[in-house]
C-alpha atoms as a PDB file:
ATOM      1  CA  UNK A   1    -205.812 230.620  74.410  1.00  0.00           C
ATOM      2  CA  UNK A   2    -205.907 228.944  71.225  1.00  0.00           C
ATOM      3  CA  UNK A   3    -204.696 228.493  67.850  1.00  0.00           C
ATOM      4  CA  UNK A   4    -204.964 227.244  64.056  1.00  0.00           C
ATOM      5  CA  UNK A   5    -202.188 225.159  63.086  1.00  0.00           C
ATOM      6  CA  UNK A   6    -202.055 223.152  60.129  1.00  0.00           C
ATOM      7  CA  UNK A   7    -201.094 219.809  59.925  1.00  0.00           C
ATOM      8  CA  UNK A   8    -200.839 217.407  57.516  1.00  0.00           C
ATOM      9  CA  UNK A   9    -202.864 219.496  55.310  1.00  0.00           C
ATOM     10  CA  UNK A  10    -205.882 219.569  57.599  1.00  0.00           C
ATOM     11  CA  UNK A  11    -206.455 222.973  59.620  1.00  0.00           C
ATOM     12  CA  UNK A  12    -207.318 222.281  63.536  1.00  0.00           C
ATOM     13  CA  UNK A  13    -208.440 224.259  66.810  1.00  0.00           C
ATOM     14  CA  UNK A  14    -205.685 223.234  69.162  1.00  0.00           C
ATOM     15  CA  UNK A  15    -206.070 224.131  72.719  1.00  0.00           C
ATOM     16  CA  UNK A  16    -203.775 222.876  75.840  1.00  0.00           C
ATOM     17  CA  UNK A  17    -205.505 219.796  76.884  1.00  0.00           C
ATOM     18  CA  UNK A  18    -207.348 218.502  73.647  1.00  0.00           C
ATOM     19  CA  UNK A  19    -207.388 215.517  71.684  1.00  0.00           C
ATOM     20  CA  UNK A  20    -206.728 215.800  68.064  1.00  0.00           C
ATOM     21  CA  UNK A  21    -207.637 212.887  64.959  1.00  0.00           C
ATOM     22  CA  UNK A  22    -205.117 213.826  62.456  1.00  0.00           C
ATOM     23  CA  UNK A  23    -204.133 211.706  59.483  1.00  0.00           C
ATOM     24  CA  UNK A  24    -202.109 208.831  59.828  1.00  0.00           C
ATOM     25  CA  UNK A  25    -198.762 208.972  59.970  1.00  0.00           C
ATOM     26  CA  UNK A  26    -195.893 206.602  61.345  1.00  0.00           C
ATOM     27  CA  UNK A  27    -194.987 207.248  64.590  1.00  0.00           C
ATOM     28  CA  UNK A  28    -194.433 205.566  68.153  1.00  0.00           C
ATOM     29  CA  UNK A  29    -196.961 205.693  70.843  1.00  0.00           C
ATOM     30  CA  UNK A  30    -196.015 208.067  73.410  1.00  0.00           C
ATOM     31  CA  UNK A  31    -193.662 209.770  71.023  1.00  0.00           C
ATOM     32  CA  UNK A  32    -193.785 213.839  71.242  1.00  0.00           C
ATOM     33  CA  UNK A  33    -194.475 215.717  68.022  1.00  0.00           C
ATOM     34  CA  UNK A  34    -194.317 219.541  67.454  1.00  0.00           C
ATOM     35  CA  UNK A  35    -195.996 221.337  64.738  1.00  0.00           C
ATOM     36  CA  UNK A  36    -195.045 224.925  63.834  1.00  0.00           C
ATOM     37  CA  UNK A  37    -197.136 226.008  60.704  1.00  0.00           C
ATOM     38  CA  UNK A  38    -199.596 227.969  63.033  1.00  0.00           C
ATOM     39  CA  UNK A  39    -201.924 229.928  61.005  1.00  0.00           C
ATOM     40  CA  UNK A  40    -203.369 231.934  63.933  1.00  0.00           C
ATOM     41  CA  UNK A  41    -203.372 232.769  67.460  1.00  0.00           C
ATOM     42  CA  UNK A  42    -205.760 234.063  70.096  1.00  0.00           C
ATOM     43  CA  UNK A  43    -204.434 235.402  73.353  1.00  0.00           C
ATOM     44  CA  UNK A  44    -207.761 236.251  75.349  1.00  0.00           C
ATOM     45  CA  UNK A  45    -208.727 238.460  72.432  1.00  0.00           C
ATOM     46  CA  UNK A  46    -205.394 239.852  70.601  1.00  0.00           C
ATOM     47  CA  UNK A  47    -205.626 237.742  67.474  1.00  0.00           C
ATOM     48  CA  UNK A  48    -202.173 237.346  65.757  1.00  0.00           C
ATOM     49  CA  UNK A  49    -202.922 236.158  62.041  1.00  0.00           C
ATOM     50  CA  UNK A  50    -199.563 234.905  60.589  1.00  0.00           C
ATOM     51  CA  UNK A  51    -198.384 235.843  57.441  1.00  0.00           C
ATOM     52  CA  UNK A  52    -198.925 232.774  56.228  1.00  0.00           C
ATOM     53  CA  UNK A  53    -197.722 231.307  59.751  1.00  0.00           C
ATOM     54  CA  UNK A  54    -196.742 233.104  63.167  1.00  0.00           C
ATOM     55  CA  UNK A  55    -193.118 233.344  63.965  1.00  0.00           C
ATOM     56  CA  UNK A  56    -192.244 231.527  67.123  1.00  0.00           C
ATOM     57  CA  UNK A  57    -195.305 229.708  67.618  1.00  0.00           C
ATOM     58  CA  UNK A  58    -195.541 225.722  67.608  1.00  0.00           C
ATOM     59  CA  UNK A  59    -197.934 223.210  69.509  1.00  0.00           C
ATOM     60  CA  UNK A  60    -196.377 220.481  71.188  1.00  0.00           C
ATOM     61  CA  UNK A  61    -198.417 217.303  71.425  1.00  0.00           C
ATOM     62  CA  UNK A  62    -197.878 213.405  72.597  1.00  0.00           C
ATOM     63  CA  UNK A  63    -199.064 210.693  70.516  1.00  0.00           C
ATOM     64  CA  UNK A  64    -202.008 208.415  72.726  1.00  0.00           C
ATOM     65  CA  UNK A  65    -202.579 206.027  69.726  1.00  0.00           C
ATOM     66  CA  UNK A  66    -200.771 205.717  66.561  1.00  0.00           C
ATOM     67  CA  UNK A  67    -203.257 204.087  64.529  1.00  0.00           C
ATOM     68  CA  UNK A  68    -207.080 204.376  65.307  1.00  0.00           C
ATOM     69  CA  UNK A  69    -209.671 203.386  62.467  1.00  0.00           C
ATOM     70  CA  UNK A  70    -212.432 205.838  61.829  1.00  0.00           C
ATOM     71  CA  UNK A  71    -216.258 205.379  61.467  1.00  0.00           C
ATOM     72  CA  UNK A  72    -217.258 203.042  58.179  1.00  0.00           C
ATOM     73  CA  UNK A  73    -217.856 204.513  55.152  1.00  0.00           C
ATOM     74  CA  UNK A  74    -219.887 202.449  52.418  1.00  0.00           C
ATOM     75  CA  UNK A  75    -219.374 203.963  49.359  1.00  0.00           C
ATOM     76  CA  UNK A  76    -222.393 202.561  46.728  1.00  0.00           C
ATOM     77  CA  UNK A  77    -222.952 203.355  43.341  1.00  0.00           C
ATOM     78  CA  UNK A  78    -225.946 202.507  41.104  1.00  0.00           C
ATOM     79  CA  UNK A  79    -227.889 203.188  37.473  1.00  0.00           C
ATOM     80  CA  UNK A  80    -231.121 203.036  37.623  1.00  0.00           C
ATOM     81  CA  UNK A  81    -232.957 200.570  35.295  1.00  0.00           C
ATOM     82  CA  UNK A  82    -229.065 199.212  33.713  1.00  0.00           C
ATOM     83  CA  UNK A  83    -228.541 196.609  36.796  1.00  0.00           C
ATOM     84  CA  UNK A  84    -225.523 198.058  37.777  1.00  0.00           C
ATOM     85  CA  UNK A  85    -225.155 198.307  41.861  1.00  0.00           C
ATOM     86  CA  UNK A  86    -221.692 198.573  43.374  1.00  0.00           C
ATOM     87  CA  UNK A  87    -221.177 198.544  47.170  1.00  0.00           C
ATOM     88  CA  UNK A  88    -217.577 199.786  48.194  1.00  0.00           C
ATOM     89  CA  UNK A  89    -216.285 200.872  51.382  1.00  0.00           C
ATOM     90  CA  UNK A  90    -213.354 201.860  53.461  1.00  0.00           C
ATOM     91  CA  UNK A  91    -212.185 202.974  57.150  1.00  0.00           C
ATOM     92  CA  UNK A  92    -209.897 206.132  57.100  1.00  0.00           C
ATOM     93  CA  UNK A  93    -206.904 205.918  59.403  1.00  0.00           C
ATOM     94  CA  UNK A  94    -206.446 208.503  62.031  1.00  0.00           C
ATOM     95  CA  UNK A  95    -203.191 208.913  64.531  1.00  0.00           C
ATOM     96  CA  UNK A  96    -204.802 210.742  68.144  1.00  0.00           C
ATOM     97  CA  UNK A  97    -202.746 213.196  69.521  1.00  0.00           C
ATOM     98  CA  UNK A  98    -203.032 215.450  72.902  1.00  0.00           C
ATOM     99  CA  UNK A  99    -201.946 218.894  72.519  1.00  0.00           C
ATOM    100  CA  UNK A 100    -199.539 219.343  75.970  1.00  0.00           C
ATOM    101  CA  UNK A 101    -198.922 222.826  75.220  1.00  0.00           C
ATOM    102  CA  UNK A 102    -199.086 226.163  72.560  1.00  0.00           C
ATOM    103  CA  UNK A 103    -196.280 228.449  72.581  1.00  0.00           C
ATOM    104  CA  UNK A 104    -196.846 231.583  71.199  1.00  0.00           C
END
């Protein structure tokens, strides 16, 4: 069984078990979170689309880390034959979760 739950703006494949990078937000480690805008669910086949969410479904997750830096990005910007070369870059902050458990 899975589902599509939104959160934070992003769209995700939960499933019992699985470890989630959403974006940051504050939070305690350990802390449980529920999210209940879920989009879709699959029950070994019978596919519930929600209208725009299903009623009565959440996912229920625990917070492992509440801040985890992403993968460097280098951002760098240049004209050619003008001189101009900029080199910019950031790390996006994440907040991993573990999905304990979709009710549906």
């Amino acid at each position: 069984m899975y589902v599509i739950v939104e959160i934070l703006g992003q769209q995700f494949k939960a499933e019992a078990g699985k470890k989630l990078f959403v974006h940051h937000f504050e939070t305690e480690a350990n802390a449980t979170v529920e999210f209940d805008k879920v989009l879709l669910v699959d029950k070994d086949g019978a596919i519930t689309v929600g209208v725009p969410t299903v009623e009565g479904a959440k996912v229920v997750c625990e917070v492992k880390s509440p801040l985890v830096k992403g993968e460097r990005i280098i951002v760098f910007k240049k004209k050619r034959r003008k001189g101009y070369r900029k080199r910019n870059g950031h790390r996006q902050q994440f907040t991993e979760v573990l999905v304990k458990e979709v009710v549906a």
